[in-house]
Protein backbone atom coordinates (compact mmCIF):
# COMPACT_ATOMS: atom_id res chain seq x y z
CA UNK A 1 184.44 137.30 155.17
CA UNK A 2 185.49 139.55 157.85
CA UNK A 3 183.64 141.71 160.58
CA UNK A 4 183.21 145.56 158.87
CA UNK A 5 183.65 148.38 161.19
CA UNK A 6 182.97 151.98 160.43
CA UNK A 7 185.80 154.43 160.62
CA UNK A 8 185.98 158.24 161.40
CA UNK A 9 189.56 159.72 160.06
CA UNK A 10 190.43 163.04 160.16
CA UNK A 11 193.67 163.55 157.67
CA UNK A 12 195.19 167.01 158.47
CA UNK A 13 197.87 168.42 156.21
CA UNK A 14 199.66 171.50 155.27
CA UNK A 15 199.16 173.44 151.90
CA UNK A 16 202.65 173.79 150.09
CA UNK A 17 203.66 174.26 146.60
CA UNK A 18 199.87 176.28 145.70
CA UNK A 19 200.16 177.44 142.89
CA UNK A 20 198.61 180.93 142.37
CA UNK A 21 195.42 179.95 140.62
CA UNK A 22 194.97 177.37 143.23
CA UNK A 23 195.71 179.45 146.07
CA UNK A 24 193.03 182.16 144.34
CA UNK A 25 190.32 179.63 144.30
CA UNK A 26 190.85 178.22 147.69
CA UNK A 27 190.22 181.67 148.94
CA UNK A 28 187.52 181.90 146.84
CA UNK A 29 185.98 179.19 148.01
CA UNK A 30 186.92 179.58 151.42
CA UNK A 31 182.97 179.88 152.84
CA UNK A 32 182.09 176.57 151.51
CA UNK A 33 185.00 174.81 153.35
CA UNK A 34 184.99 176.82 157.05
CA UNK A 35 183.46 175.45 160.32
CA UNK A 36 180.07 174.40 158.96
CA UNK A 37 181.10 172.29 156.47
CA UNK A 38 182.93 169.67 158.48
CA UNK A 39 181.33 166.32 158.14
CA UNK A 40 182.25 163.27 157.90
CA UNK A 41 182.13 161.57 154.24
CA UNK A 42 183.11 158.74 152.33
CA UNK A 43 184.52 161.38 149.84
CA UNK A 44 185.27 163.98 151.91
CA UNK A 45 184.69 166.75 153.13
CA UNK A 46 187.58 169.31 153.13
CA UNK A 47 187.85 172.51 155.61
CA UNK A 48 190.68 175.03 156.11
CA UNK A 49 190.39 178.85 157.34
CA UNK A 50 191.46 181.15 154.75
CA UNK A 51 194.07 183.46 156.67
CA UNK A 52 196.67 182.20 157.32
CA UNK A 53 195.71 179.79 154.13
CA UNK A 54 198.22 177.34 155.77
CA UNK A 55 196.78 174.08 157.20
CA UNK A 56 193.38 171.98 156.28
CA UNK A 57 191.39 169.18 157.50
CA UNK A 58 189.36 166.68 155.87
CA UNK A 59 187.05 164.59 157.64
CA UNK A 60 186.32 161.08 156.30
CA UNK A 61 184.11 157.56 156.97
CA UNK A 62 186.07 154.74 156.07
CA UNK A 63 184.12 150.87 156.20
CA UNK A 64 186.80 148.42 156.13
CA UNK A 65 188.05 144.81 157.88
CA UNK A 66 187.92 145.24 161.58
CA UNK A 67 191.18 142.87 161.26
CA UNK A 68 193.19 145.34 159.24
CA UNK A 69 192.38 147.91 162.19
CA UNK A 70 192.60 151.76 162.61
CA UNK A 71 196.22 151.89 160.98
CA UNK A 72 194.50 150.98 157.41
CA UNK A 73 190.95 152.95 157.68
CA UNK A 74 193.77 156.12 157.98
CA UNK A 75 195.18 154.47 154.97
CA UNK A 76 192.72 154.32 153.05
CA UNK A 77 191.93 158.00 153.96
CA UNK A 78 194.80 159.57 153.20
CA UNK A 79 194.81 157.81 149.91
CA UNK A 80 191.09 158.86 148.92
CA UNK A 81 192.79 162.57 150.51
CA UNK A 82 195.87 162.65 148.21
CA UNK A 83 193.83 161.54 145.05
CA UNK A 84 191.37 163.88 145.64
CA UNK A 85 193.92 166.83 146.41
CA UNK A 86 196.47 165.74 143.28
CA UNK A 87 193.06 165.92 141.21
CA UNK A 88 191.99 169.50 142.34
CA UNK A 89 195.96 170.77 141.80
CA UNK A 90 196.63 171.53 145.19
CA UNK A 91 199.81 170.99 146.79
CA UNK A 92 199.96 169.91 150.42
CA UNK A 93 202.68 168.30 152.16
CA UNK A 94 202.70 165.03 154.42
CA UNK A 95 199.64 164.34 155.97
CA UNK A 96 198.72 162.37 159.35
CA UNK A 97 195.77 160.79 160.42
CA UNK A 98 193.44 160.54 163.53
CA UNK A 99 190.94 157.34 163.23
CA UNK A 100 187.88 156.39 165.62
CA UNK A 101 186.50 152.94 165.04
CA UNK A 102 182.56 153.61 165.86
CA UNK A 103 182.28 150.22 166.20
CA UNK A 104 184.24 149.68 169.86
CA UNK A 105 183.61 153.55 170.57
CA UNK A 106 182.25 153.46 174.35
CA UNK A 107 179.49 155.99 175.21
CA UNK A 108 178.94 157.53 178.55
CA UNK A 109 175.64 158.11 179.50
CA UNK A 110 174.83 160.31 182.32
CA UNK A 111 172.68 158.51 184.79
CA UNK A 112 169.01 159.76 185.18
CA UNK A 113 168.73 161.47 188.24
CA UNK A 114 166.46 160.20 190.93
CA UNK A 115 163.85 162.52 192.45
């Protein structure tokens, strides 16, 4: 069995094709999906800002095969993104990926000062 690593993926994408019952309760429920809501999920969390309804985020943790790499955490999050999006009956258009691998993430500490 292979080393797991946890992911962070953001998958941004455009909304296209809303329809207008879609488009009504996205701005409906645009206060549940704004700045405070961004976290990072193995479902998903999804965040856009209402005016211009024209672009959202959704913020996902992905555990997968360190040997499969960044390239298929994003994968895997823009499928679980898609699936999730098809399912509500939104229409978005091609969507791109930013991955952090937590597990090789380097930290920089500030060094204590000395009195």
């Amino acid at each position: 069995m292979s080393e797991q690593h946890t992911y962070r993926v953001i998958v941004r994408g455009t909304w296209e094709g809303l329809s207008e019952e879609a488009r009504a309760r996205l701005l409906a429920e645009a206060g549940e999906h704004g700045m405070a809501s961004m976290r990072f999920t193995e479902e998903g969390s999804l965040s856009y800002e209402p005016v211009p309804l024209k672009h959202f985020s959704m913020r996902y943790v992905v555990l997968s095969d360190a040997a499969d790499g960044e390239e298929m955490a994003g994968a895997i999050a823009q499928d679980r993104a898609e699936t999730t999006l098809r399912g509500l009956g939104y229409g978005f258009g091609e969507l791109r990926s930013t991955v952090t691998d937590l597990d090789t993430m380097k930290i920089n500490r500030k060094a204590r000062s000395r009195r």
